[in-house]
N, C-alpha and C. Protein backbone atom coordinates (compact mmCIF):
# COMPACT_ATOMS: atom_id res chain seq x y z
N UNK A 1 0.84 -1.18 0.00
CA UNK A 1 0.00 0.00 0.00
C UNK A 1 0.89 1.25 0.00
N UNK A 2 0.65 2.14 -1.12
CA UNK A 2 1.44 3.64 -1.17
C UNK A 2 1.23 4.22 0.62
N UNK A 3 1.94 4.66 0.75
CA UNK A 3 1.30 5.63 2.34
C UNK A 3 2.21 7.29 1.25
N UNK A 4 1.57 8.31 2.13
CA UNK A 4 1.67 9.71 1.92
C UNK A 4 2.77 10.15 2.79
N UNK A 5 3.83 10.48 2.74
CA UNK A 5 4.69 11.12 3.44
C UNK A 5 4.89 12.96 3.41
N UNK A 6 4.84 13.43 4.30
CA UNK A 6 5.19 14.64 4.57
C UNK A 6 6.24 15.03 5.80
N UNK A 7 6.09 16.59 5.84
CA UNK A 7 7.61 16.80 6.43
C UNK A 7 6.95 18.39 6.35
N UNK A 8 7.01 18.59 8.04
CA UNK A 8 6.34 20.02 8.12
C UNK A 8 7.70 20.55 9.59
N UNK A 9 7.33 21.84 9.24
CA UNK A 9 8.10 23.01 9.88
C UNK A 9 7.69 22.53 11.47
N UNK A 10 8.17 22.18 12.37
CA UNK A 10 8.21 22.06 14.07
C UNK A 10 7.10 23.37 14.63
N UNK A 11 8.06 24.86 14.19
CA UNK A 11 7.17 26.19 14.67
C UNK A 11 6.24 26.71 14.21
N UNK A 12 5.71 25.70 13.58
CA UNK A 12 4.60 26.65 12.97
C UNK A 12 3.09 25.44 12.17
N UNK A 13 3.99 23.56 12.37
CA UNK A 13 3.38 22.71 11.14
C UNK A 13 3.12 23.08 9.65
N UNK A 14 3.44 24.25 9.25
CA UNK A 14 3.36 24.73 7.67
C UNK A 14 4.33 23.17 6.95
N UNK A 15 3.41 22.50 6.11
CA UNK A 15 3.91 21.60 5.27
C UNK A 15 4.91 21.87 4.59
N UNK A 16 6.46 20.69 4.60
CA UNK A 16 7.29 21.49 3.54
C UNK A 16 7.80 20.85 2.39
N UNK A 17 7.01 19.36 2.43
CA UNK A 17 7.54 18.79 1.64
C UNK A 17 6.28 17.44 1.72
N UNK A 18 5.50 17.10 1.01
CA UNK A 18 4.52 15.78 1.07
C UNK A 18 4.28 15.16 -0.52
N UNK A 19 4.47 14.02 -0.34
CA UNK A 19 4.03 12.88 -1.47
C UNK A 19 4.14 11.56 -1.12
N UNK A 20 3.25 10.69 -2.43
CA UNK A 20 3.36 9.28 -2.01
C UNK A 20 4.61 8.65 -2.05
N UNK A 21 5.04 7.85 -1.40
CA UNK A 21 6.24 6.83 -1.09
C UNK A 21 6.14 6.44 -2.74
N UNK A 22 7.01 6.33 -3.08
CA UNK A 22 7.00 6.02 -4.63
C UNK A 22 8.76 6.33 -5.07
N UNK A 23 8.65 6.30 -6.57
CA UNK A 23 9.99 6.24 -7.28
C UNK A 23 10.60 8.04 -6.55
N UNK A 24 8.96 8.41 -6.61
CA UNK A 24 9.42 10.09 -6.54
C UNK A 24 9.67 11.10 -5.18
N UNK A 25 8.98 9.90 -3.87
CA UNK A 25 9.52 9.96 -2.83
C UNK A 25 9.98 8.70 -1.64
N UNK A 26 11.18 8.83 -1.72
CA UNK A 26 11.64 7.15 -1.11
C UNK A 26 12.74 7.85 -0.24
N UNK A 27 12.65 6.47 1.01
CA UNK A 27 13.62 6.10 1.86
C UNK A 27 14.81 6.03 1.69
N UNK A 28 15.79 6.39 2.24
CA UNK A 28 17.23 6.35 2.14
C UNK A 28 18.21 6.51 3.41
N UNK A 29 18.65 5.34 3.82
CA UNK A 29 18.99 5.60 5.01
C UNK A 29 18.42 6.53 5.89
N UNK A 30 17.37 6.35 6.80
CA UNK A 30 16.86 6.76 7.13
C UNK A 30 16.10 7.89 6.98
N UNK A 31 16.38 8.72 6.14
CA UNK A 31 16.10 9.89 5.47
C UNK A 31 14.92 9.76 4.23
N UNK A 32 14.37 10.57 3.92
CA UNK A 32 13.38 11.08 2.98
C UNK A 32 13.79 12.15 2.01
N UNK A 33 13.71 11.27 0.73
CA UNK A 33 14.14 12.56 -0.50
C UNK A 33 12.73 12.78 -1.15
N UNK A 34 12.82 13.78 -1.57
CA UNK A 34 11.30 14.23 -2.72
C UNK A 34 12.00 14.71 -3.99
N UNK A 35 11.10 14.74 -5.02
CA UNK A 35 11.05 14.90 -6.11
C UNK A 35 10.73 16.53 -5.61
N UNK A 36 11.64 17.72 -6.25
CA UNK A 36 11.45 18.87 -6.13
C UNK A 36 9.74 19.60 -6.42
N UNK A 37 9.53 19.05 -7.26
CA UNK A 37 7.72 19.42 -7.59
C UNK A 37 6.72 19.17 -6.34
N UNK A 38 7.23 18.39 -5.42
CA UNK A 38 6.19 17.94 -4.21
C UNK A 38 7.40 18.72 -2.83
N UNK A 39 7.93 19.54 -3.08
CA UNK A 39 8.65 20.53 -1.62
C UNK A 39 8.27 22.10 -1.85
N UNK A 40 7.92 22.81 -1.08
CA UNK A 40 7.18 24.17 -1.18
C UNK A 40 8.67 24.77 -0.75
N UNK A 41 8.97 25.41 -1.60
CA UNK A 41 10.45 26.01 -1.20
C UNK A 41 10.21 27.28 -0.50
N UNK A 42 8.91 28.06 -0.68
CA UNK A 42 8.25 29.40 -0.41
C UNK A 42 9.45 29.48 0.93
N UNK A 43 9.68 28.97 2.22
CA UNK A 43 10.72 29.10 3.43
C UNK A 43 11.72 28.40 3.46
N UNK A 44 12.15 27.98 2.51
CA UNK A 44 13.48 27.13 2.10
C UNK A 44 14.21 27.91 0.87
N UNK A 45 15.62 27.54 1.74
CA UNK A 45 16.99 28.47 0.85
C UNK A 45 18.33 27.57 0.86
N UNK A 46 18.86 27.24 -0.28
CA UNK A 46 19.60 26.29 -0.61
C UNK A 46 20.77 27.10 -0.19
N UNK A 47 21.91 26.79 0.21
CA UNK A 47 22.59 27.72 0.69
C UNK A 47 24.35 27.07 -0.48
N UNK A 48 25.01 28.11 0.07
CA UNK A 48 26.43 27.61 -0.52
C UNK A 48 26.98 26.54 0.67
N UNK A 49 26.83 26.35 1.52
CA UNK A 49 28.15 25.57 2.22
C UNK A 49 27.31 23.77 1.48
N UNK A 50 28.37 23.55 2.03
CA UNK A 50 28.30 21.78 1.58
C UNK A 50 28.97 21.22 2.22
N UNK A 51 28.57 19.72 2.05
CA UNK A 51 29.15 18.48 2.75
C UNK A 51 29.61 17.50 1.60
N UNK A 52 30.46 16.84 1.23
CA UNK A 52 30.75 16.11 0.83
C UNK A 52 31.02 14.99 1.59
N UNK A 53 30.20 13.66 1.18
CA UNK A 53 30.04 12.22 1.70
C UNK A 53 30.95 11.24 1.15
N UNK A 54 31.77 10.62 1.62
CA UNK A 54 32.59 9.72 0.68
C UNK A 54 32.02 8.88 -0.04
N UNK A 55 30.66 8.56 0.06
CA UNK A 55 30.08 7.17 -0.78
C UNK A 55 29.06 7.84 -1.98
N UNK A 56 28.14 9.17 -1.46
CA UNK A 56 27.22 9.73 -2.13
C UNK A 56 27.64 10.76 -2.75
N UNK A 57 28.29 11.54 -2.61
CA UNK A 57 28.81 12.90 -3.46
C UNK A 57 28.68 13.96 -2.10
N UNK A 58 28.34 15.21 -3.26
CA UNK A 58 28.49 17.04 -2.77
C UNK A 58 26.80 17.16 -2.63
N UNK A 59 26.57 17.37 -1.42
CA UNK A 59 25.38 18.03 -1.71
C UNK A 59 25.47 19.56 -0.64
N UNK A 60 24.42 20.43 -1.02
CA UNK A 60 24.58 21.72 -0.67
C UNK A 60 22.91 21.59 0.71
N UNK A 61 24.01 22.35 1.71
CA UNK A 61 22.43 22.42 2.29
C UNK A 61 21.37 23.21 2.30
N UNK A 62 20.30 23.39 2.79
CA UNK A 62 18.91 24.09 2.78
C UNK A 62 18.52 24.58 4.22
N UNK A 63 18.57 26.02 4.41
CA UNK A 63 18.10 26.48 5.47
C UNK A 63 16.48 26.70 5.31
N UNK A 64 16.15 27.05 6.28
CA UNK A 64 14.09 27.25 6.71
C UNK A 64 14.43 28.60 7.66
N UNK A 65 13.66 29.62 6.50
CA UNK A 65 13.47 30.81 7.15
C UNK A 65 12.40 31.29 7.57
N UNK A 66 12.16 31.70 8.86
CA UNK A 66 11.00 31.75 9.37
C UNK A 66 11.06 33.39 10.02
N UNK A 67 9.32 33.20 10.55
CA UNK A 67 10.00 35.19 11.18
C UNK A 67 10.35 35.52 12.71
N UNK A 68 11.07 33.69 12.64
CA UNK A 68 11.92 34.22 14.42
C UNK A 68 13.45 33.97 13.49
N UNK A 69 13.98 33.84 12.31
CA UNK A 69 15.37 34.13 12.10
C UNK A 69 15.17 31.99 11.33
N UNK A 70 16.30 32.34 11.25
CA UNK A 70 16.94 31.34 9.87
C UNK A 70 17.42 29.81 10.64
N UNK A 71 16.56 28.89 10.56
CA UNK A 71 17.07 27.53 10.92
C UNK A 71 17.80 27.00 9.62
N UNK A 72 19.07 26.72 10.24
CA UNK A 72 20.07 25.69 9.44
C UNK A 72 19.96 24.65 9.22
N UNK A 73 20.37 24.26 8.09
CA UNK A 73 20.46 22.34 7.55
C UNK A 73 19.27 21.47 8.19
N UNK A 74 17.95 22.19 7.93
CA UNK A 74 16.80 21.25 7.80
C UNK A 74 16.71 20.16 6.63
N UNK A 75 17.34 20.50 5.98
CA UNK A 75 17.14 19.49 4.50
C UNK A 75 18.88 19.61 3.70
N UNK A 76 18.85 18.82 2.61
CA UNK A 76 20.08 18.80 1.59
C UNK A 76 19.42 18.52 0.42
N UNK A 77 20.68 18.50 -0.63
CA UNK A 77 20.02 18.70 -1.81
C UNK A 77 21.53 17.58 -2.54
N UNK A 78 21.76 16.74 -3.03
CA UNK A 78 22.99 16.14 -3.74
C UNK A 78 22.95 16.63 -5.38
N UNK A 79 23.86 17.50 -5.75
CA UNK A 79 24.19 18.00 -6.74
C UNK A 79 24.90 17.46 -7.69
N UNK A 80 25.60 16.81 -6.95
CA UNK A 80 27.01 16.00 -7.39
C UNK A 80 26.88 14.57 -6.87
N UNK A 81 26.82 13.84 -7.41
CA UNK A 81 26.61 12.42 -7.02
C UNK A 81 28.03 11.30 -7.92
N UNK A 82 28.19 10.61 -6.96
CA UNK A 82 28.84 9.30 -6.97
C UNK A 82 28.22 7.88 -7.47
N UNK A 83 28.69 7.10 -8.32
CA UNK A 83 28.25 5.47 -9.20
C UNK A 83 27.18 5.29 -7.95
N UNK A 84 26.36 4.71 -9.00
CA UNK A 84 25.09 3.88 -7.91
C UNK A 84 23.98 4.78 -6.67
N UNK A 85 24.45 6.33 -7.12
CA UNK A 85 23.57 7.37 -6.38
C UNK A 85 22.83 8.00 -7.05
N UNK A 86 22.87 7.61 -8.29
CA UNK A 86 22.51 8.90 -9.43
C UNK A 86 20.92 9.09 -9.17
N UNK A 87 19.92 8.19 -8.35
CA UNK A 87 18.74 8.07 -7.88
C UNK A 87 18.54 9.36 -6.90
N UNK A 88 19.31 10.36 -6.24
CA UNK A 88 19.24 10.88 -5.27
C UNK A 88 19.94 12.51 -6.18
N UNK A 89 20.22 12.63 -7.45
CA UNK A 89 20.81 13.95 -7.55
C UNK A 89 19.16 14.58 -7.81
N UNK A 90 19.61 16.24 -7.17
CA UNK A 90 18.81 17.10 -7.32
C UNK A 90 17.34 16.61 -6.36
N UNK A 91 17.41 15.75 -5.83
CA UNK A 91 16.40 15.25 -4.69
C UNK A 91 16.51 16.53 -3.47
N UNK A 92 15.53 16.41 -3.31
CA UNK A 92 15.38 17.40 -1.64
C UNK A 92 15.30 16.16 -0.36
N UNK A 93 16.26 16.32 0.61
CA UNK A 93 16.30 15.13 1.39
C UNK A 93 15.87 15.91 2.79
N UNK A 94 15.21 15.66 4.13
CA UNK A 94 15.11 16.30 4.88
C UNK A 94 15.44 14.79 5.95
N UNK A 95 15.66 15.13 7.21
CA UNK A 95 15.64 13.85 8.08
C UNK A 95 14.43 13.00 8.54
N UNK A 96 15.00 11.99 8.43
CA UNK A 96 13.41 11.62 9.02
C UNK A 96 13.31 10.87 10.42
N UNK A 97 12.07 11.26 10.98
CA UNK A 97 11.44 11.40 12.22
C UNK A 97 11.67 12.51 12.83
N UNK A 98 11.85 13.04 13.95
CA UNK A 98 11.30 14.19 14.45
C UNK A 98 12.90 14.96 14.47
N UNK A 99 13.23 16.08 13.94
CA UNK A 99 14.46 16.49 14.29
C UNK A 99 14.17 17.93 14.78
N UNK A 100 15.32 18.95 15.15
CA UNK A 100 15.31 20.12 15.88
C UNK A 100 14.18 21.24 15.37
N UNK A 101 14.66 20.85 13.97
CA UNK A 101 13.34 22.22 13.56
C UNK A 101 12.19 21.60 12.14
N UNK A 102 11.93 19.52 12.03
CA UNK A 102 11.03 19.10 11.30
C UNK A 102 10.72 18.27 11.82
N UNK A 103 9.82 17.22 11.40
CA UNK A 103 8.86 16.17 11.82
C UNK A 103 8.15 15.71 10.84
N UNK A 104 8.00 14.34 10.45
CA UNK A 104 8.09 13.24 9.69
C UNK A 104 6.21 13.48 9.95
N UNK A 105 5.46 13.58 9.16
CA UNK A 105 3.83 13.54 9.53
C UNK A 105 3.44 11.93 8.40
């Protein structure tokens, strides 16, 4: 059975990211990527710093701006991907289950 996954803001529940479990939103080590068409970027800002992963590539992170000031690295984005990741470039990934400033609905 498809189930619906979403991913809303902690301060406020404003949705920031929801679709069905599918090709276009799937599991990944624990984490949740979306297909950019199903994430409301309207309080999301991709930023310059990055992480580079030895197995997955470069991805850049995504702050959530709100009007008490700017939460950091709620989500990532893999730009640059490594053999056998190519499923995850340009994905919006946020954590999943409950973290400092999201929550897995």
């Amino acid at each position: 059975m498809l189930r619906e996954i979403s991913i809303k803001a902690k301060h406020d529940q404003a949705t920031l990211a929801k679709g069905v479990e599918t090709q276009s939103v799937f599991r990944l080590e624990g984490n949740w990527y979306f297909d950019q068409a199903v994430v409301d970027m309207h309080n999301l800002r991709v930023t310059e710093r990055t992480y580079v992963c030895p197995h997955k590539g470069t991805c850049f992170w995504i702050d959530l701006v709100t009007d008490n000031g700017t939460i950091a690295d709620v989500a990532w984005m893999y730009t640059i991907v490594k053999p056998n990741y190519e499923h995850i470039k340009d994905k919006i990934a946020f954590y999943g289950g409950t973290r400092h400033a999201t929550t897995e609905a």
